[in-house]
PDB file of N, CA and C in Angstrom:
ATOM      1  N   UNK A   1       0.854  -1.179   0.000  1.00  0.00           N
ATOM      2  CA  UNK A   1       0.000   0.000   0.000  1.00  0.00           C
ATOM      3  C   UNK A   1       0.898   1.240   0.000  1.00  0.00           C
ATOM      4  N   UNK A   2       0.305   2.242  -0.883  1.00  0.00           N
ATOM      5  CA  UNK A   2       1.952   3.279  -0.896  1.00  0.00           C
ATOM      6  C   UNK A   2       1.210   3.937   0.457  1.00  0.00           C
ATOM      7  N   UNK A   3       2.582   4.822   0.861  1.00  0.00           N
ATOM      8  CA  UNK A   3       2.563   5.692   1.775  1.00  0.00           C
ATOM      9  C   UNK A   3       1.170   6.829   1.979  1.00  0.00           C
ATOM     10  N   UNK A   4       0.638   7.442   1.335  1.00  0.00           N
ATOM     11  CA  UNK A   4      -0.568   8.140   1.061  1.00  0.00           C
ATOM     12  C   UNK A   4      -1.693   7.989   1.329  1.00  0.00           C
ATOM     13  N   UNK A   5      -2.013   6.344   1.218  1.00  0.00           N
ATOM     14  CA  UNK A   5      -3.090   6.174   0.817  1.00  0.00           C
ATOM     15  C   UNK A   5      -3.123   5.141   2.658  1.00  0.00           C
ATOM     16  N   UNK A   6      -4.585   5.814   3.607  1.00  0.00           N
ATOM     17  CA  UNK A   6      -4.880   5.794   4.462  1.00  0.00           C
ATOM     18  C   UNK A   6      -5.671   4.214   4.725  1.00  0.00           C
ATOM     19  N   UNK A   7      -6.144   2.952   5.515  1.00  0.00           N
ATOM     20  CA  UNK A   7      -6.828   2.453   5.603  1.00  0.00           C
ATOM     21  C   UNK A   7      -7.884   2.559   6.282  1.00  0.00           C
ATOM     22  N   UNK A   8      -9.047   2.558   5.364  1.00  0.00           N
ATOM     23  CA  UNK A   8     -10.698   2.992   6.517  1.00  0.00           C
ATOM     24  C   UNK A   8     -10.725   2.169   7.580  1.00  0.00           C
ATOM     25  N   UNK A   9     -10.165   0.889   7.919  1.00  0.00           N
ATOM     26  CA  UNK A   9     -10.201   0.417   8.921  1.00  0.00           C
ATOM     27  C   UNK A   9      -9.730   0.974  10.808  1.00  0.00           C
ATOM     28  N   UNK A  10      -8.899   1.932  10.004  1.00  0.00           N
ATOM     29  CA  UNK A  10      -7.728   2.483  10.724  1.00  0.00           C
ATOM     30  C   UNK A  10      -7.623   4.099  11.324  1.00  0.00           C
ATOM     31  N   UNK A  11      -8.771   4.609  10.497  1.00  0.00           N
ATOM     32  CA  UNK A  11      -8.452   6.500  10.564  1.00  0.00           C
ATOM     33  C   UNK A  11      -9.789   7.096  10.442  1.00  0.00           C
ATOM     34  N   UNK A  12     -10.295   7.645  11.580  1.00  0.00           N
ATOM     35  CA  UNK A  12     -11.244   8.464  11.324  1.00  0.00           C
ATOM     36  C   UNK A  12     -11.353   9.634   9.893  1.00  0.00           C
ATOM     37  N   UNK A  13     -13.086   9.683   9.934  1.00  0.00           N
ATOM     38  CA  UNK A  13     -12.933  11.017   9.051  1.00  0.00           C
ATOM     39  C   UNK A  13     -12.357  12.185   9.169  1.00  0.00           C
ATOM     40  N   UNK A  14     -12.188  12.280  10.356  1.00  0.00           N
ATOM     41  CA  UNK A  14     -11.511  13.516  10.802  1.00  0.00           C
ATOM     42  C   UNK A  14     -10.482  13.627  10.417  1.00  0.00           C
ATOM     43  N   UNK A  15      -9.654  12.534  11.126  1.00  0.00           N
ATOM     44  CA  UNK A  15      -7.998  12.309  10.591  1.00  0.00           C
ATOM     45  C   UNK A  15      -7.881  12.292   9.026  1.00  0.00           C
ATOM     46  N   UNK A  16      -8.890  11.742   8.190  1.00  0.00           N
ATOM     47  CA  UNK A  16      -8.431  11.762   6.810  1.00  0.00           C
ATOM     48  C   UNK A  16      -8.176  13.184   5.523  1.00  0.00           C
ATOM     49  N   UNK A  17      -9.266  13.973   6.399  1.00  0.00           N
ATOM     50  CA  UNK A  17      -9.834  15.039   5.890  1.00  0.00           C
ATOM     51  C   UNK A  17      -8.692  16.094   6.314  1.00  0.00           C
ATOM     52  N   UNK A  18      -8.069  16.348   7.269  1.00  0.00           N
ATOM     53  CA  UNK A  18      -6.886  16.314   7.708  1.00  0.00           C
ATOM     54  C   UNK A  18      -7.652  18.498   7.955  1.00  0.00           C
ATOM     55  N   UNK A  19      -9.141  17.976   8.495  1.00  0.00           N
ATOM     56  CA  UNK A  19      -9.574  19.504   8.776  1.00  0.00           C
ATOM     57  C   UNK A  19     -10.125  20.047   7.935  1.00  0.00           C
ATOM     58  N   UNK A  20     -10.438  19.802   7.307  1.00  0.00           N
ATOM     59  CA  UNK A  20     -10.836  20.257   5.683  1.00  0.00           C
ATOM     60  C   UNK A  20     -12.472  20.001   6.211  1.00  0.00           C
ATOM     61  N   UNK A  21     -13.192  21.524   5.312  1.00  0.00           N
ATOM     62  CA  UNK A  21     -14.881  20.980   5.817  1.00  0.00           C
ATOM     63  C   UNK A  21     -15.447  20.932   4.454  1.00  0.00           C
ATOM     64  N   UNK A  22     -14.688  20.842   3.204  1.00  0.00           N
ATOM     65  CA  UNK A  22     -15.214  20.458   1.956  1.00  0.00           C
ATOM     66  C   UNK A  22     -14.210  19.445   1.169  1.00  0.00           C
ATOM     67  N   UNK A  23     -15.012  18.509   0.928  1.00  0.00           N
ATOM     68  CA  UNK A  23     -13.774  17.703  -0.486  1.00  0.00           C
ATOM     69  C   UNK A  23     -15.038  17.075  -1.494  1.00  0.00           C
ATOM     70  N   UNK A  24     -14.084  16.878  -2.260  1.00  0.00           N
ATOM     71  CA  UNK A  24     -14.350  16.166  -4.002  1.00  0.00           C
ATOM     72  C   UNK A  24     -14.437  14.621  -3.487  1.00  0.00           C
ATOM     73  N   UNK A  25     -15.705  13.874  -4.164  1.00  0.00           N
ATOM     74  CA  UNK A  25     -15.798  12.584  -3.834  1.00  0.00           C
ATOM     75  C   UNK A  25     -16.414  11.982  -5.460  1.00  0.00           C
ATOM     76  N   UNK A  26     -15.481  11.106  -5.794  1.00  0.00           N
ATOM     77  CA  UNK A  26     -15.701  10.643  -7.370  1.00  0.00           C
ATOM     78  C   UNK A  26     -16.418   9.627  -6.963  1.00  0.00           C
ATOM     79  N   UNK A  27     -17.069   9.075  -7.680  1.00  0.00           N
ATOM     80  CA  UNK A  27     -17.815   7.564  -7.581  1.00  0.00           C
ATOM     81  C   UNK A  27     -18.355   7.548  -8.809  1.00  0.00           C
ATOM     82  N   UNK A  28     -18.094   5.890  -9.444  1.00  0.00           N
ATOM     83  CA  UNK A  28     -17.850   5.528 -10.445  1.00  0.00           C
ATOM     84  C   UNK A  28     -17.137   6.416 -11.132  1.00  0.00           C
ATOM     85  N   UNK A  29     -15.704   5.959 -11.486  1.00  0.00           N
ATOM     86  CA  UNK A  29     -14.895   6.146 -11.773  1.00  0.00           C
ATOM     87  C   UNK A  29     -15.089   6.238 -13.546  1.00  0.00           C
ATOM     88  N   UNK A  30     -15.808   5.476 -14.569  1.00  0.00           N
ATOM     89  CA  UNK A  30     -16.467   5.044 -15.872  1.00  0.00           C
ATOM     90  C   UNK A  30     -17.164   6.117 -15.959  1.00  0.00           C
ATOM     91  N   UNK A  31     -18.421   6.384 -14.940  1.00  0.00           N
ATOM     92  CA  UNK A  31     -19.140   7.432 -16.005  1.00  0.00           C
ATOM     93  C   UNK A  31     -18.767   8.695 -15.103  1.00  0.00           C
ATOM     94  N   UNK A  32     -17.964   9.046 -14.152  1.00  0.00           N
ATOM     95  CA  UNK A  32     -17.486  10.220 -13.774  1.00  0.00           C
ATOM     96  C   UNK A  32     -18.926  11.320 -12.785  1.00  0.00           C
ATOM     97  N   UNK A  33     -19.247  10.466 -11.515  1.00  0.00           N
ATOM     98  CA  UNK A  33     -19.931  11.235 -10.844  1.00  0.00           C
ATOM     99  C   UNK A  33     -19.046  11.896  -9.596  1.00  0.00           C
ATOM    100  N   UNK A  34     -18.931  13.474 -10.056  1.00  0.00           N
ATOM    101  CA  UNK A  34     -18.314  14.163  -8.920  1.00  0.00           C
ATOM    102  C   UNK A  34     -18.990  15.030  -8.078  1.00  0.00           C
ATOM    103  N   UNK A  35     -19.115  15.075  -7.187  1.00  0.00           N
ATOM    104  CA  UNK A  35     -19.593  15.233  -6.022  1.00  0.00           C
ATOM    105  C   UNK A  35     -18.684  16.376  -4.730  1.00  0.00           C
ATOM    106  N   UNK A  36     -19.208  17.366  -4.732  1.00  0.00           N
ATOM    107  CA  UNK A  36     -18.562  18.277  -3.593  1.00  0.00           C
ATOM    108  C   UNK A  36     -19.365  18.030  -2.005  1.00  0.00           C
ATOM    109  N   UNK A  37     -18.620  17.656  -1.454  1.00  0.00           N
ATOM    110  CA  UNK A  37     -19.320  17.175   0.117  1.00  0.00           C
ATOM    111  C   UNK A  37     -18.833  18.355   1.344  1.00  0.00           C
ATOM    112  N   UNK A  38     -19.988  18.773   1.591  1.00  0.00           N
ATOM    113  CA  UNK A  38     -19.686  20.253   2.629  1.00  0.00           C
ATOM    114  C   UNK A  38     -19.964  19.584   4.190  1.00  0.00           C
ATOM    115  N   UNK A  39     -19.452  20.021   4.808  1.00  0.00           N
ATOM    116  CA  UNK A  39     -19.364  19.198   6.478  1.00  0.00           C
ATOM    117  C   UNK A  39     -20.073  20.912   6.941  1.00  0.00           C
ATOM    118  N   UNK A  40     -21.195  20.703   7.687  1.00  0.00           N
ATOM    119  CA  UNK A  40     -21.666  21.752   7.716  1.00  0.00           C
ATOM    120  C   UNK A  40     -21.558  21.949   9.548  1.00  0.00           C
ATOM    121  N   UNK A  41     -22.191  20.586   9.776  1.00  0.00           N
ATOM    122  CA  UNK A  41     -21.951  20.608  11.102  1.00  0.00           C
ATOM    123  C   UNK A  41     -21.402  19.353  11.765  1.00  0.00           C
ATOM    124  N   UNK A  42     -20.778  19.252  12.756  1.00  0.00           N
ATOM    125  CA  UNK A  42     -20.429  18.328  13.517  1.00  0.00           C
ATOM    126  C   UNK A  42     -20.923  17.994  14.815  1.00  0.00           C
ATOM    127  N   UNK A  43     -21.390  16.637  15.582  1.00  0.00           N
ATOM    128  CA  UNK A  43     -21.863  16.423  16.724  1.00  0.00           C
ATOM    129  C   UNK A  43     -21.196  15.116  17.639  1.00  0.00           C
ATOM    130  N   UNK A  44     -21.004  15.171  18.511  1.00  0.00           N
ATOM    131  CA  UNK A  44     -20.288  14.252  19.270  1.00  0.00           C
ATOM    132  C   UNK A  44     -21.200  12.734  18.725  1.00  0.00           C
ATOM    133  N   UNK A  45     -20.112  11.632  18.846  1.00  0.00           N
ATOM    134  CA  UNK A  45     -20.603   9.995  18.350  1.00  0.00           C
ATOM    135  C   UNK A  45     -21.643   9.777  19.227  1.00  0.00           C
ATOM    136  N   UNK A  46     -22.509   8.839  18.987  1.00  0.00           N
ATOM    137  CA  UNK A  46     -23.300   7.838  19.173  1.00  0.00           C
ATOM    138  C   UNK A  46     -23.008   6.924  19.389  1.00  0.00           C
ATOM    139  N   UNK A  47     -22.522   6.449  20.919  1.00  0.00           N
ATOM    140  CA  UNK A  47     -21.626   5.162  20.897  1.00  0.00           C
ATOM    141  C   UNK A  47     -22.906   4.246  20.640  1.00  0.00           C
ATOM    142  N   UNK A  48     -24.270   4.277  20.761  1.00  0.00           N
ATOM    143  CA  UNK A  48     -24.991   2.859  20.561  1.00  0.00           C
ATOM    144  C   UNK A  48     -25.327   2.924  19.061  1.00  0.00           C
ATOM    145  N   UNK A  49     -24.579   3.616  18.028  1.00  0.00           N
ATOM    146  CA  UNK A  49     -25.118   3.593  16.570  1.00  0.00           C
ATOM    147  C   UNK A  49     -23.572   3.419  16.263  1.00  0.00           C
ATOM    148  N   UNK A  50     -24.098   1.772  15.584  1.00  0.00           N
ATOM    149  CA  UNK A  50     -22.799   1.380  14.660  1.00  0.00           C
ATOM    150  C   UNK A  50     -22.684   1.370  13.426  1.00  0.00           C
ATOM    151  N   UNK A  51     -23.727   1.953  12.944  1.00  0.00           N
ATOM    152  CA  UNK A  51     -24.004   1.837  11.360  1.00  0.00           C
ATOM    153  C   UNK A  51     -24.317   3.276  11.120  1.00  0.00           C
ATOM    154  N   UNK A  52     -24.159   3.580   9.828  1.00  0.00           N
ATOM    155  CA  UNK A  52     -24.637   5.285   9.577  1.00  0.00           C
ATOM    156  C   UNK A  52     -25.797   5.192   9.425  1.00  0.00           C
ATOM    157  N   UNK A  53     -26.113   6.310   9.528  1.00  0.00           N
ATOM    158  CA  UNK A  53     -27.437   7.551   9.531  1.00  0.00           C
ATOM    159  C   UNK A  53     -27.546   8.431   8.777  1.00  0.00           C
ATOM    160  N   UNK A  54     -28.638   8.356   7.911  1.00  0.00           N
ATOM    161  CA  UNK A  54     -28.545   9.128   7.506  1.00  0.00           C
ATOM    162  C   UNK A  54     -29.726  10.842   7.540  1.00  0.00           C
ATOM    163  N   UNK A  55     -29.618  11.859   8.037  1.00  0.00           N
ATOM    164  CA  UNK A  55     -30.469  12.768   8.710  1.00  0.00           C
ATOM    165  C   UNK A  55     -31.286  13.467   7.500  1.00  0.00           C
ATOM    166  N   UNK A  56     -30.938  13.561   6.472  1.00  0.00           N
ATOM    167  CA  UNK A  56     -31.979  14.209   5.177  1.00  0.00           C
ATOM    168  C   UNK A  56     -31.115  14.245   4.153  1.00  0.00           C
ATOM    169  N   UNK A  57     -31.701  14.300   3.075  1.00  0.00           N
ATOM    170  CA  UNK A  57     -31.638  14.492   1.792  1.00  0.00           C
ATOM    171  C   UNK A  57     -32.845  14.356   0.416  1.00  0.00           C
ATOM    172  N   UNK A  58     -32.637  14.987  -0.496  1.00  0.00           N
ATOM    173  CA  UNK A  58     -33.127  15.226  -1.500  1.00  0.00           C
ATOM    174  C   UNK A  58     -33.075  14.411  -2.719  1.00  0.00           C
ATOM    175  N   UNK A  59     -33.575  13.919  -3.790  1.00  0.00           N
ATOM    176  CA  UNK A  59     -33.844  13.594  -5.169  1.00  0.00           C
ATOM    177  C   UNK A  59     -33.008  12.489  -4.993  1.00  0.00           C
ATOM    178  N   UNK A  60     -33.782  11.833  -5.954  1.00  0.00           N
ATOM    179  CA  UNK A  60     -33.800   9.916  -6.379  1.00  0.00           C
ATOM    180  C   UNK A  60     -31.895  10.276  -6.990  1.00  0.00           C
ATOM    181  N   UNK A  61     -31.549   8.774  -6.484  1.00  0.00           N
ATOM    182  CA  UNK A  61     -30.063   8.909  -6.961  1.00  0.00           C
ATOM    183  C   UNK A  61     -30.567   8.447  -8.565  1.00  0.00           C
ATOM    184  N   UNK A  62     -29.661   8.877  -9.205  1.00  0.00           N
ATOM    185  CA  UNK A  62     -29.873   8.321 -10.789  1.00  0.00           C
ATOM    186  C   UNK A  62     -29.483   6.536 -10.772  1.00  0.00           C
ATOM    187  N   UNK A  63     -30.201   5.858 -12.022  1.00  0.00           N
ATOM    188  CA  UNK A  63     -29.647   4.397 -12.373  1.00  0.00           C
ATOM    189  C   UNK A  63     -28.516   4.334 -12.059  1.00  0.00           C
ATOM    190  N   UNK A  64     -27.841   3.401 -11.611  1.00  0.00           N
ATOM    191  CA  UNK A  64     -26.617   2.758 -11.978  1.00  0.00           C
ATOM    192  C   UNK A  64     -26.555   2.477 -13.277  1.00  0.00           C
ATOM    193  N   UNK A  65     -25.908   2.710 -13.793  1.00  0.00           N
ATOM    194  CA  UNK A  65     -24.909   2.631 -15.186  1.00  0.00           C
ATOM    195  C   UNK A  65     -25.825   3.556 -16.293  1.00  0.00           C
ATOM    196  N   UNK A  66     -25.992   4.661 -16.072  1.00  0.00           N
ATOM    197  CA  UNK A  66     -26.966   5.699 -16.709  1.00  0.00           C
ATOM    198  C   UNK A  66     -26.435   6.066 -17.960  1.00  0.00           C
ATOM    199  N   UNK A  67     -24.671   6.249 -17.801  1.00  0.00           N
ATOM    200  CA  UNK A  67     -23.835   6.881 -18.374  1.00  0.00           C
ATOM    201  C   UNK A  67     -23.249   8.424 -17.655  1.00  0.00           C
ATOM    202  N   UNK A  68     -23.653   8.329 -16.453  1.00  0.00           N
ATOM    203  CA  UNK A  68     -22.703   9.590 -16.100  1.00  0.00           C
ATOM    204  C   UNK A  68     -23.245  10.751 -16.120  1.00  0.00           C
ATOM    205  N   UNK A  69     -23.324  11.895 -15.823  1.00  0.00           N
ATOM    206  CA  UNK A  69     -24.279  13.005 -15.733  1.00  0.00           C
ATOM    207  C   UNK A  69     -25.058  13.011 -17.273  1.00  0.00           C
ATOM    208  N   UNK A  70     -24.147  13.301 -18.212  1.00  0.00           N
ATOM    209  CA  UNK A  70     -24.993  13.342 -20.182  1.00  0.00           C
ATOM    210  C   UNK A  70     -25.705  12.549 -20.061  1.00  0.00           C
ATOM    211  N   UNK A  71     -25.330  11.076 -19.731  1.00  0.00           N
ATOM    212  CA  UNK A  71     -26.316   9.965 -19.887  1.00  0.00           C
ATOM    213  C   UNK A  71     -27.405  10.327 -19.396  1.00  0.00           C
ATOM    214  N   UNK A  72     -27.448  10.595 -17.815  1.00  0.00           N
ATOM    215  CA  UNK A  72     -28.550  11.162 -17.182  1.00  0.00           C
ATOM    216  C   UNK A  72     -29.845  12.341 -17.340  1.00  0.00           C
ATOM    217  N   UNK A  73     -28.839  12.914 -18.491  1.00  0.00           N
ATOM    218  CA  UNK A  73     -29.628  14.116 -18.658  1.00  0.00           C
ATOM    219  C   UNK A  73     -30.233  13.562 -19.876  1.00  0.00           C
ATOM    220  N   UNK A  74     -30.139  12.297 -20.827  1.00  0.00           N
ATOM    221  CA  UNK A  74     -30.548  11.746 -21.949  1.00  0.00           C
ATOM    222  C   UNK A  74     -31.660  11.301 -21.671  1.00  0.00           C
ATOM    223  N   UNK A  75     -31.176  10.290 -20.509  1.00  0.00           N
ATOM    224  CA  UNK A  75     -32.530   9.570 -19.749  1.00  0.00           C
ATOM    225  C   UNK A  75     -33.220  10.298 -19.303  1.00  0.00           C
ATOM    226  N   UNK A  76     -33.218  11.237 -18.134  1.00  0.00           N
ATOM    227  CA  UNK A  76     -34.261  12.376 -18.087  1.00  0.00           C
ATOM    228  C   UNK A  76     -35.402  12.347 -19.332  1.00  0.00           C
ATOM    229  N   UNK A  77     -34.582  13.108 -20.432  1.00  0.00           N
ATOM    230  CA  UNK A  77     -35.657  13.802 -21.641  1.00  0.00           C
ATOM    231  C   UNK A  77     -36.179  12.485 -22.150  1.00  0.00           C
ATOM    232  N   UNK A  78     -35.360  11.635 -22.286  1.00  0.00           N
ATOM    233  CA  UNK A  78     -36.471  10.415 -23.241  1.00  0.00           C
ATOM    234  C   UNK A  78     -37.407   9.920 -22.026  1.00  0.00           C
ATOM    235  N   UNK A  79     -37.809  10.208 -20.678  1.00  0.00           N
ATOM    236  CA  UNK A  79     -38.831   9.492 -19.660  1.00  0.00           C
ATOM    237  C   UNK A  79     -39.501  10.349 -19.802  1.00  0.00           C
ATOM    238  N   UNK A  80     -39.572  11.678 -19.620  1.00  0.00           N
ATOM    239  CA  UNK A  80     -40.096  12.732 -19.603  1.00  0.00           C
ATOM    240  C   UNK A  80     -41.217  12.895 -20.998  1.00  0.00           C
ATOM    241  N   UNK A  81     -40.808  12.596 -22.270  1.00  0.00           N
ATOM    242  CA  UNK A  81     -41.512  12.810 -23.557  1.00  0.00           C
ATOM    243  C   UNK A  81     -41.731  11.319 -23.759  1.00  0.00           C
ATOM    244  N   UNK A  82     -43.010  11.494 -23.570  1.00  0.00           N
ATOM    245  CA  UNK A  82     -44.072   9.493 -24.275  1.00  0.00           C
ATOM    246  C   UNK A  82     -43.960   9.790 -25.590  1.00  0.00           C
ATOM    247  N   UNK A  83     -43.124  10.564 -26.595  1.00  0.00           N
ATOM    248  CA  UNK A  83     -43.068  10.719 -27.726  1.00  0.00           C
ATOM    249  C   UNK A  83     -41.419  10.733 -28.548  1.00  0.00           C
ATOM    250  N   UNK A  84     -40.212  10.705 -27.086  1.00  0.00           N
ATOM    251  CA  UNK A  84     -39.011  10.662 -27.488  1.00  0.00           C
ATOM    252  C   UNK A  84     -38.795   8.881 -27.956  1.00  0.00           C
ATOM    253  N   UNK A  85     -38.079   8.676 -29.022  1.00  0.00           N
ATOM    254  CA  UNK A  85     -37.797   7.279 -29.524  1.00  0.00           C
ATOM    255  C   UNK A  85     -37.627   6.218 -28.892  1.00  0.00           C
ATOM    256  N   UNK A  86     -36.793   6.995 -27.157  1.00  0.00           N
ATOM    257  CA  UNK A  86     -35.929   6.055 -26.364  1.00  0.00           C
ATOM    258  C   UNK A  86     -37.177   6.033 -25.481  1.00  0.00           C
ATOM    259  N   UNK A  87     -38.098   6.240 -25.193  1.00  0.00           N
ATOM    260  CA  UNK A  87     -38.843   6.524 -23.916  1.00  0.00           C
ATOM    261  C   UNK A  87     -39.653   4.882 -23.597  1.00  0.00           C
ATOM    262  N   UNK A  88     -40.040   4.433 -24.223  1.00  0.00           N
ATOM    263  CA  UNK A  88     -40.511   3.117 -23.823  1.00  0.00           C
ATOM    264  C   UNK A  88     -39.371   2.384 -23.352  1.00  0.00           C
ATOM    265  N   UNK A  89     -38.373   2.234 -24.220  1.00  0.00           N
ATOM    266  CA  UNK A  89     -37.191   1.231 -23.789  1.00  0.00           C
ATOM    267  C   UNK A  89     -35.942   1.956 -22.253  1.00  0.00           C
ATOM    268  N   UNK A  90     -36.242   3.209 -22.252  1.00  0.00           N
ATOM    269  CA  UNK A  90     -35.740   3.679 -20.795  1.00  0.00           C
ATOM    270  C   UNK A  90     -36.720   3.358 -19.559  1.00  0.00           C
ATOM    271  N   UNK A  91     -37.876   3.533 -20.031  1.00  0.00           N
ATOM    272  CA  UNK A  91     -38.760   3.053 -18.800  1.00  0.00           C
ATOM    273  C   UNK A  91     -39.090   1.601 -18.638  1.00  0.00           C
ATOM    274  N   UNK A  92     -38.577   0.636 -19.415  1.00  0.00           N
ATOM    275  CA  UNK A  92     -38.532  -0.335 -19.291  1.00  0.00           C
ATOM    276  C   UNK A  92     -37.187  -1.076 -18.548  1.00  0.00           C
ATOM    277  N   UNK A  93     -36.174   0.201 -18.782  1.00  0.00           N
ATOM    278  CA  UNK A  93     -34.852  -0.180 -18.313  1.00  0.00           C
ATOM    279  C   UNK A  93     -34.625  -0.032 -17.134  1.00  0.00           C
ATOM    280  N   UNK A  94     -35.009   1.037 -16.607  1.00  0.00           N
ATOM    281  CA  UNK A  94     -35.560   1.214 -15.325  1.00  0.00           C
ATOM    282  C   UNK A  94     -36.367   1.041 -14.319  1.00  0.00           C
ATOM    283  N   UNK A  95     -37.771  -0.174 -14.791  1.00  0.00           N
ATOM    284  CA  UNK A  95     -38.060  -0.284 -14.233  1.00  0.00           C
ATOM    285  C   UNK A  95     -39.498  -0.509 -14.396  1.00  0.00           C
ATOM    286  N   UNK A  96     -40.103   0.538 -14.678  1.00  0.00           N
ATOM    287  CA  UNK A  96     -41.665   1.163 -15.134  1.00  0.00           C
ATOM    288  C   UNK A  96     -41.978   2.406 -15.049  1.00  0.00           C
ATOM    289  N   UNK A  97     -41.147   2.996 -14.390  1.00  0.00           N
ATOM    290  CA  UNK A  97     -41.152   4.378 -14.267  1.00  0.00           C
ATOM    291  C   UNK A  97     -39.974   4.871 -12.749  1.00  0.00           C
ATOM    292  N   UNK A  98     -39.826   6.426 -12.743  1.00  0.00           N
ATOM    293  CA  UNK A  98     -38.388   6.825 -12.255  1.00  0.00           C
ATOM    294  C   UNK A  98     -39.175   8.462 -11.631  1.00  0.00           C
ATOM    295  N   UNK A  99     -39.361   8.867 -10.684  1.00  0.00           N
ATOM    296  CA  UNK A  99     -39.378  10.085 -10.643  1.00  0.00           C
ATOM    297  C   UNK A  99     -37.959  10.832  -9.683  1.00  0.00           C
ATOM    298  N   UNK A 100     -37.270  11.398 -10.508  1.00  0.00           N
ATOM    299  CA  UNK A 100     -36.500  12.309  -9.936  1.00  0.00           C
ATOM    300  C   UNK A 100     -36.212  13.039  -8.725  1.00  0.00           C
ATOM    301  N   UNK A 101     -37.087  13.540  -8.691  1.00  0.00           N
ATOM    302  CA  UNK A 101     -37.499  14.327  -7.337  1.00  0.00           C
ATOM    303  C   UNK A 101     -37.994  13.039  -5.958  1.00  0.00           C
ATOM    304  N   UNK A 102     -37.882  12.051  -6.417  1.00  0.00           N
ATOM    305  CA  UNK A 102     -38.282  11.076  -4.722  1.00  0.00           C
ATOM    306  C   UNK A 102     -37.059  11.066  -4.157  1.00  0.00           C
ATOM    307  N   UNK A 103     -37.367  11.453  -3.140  1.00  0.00           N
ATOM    308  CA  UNK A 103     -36.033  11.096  -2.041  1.00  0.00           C
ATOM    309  C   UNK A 103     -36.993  10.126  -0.492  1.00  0.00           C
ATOM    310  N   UNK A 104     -36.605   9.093  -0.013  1.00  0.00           N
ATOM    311  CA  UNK A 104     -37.295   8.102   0.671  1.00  0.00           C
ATOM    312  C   UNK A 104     -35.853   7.532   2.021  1.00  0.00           C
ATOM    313  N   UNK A 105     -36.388   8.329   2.824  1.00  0.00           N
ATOM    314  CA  UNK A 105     -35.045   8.660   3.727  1.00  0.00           C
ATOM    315  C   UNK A 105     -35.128   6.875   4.202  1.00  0.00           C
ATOM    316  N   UNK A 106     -36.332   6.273   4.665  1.00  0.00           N
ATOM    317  CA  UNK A 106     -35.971   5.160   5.082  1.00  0.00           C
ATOM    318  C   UNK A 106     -35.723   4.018   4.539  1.00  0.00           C
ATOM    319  N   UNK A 107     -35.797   4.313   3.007  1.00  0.00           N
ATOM    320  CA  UNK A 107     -35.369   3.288   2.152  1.00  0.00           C
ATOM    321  C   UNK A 107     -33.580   3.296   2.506  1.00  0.00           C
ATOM    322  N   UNK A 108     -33.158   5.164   2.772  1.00  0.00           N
ATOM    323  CA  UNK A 108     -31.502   4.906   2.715  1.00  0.00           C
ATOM    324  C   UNK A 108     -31.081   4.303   4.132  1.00  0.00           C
ATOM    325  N   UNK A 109     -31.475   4.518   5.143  1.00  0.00           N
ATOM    326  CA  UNK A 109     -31.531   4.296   6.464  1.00  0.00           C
ATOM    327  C   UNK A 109     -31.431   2.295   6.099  1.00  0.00           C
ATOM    328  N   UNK A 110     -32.430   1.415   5.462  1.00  0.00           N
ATOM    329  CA  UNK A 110     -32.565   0.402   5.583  1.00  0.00           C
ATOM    330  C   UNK A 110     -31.260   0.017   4.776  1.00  0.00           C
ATOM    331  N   UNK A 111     -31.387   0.290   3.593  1.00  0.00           N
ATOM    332  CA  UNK A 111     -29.766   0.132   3.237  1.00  0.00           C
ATOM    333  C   UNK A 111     -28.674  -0.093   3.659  1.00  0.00           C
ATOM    334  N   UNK A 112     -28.284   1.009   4.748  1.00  0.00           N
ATOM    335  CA  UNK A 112     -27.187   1.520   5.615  1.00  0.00           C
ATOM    336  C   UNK A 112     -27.079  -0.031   6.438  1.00  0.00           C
ATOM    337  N   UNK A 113     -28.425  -0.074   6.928  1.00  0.00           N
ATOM    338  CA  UNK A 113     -28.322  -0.999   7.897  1.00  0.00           C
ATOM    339  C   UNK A 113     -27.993  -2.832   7.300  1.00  0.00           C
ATOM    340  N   UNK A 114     -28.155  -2.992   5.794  1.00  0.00           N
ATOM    341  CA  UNK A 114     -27.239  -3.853   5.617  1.00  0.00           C
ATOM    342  C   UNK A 114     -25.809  -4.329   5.156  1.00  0.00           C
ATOM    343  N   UNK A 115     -25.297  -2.870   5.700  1.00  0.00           N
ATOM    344  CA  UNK A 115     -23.667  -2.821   5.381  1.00  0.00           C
ATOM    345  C   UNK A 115     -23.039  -3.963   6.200  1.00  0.00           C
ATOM    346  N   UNK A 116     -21.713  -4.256   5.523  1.00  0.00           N
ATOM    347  CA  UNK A 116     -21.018  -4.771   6.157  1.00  0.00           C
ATOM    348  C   UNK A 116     -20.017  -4.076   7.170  1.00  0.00           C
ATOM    349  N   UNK A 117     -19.877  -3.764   8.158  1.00  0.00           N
ATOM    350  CA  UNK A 117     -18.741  -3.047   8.804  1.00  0.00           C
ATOM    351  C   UNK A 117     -18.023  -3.814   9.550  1.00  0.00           C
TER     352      UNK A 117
END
């Protein structure tokens, strides 16, 4: 492991962030979702919570493998128009339908809770 590179097993967020109350967080690396993460506030641990929490947020994460923000914004317009070419075969790809704007805090909460830690 080179020198740099920290193990999560091993180092708080604190320690990694090294003080910093904003950083860049890539995920999927292929279609390039970047992400600015603001630490707005901080509160002492929860020693009886071993799993994260998550306290609010906003709008449906996009598909996995969408293609990356363009992709996303493709898929958008062809769900959106029952008259774009792609629109049957995106809502089929997805599912039956996708609304954007759902955010379903205890769907992420249940998630969380089948991590491995």
């Amino acid at each position: 492991m080179p020198d740099d590179v920290l193990s999560e097993k091993r180092v708080t967020l604190k320690k990694a962030l090294g003080g910093t109350r904003k950083f860049d967080y890539l995920y999927d690396f292929g279609d390039g979702w970047q992400h600015t993460i603001k630490i707005r506030k901080t509160m002492p641990g929860d020693p009886g919570l071993k799993l994260p929490l998550c306290t609010g947020g906003e709008n449906a994460c996009p598909p996995e493998d969408v293609g990356g923000p363009c992709g996303y914004e493709e898929f958008l317009e062809a769900i959106r128009d029952p008259r774009h070419e792609e629109h049957e075969a995106m809502l089929a790809w997805c599912g039956g339908e996708f609304d954007p704007g759902y955010f379903d805090l205890a769907a992420v909460d249940l998630r969380f809770s089948t991590m491995k830690i």
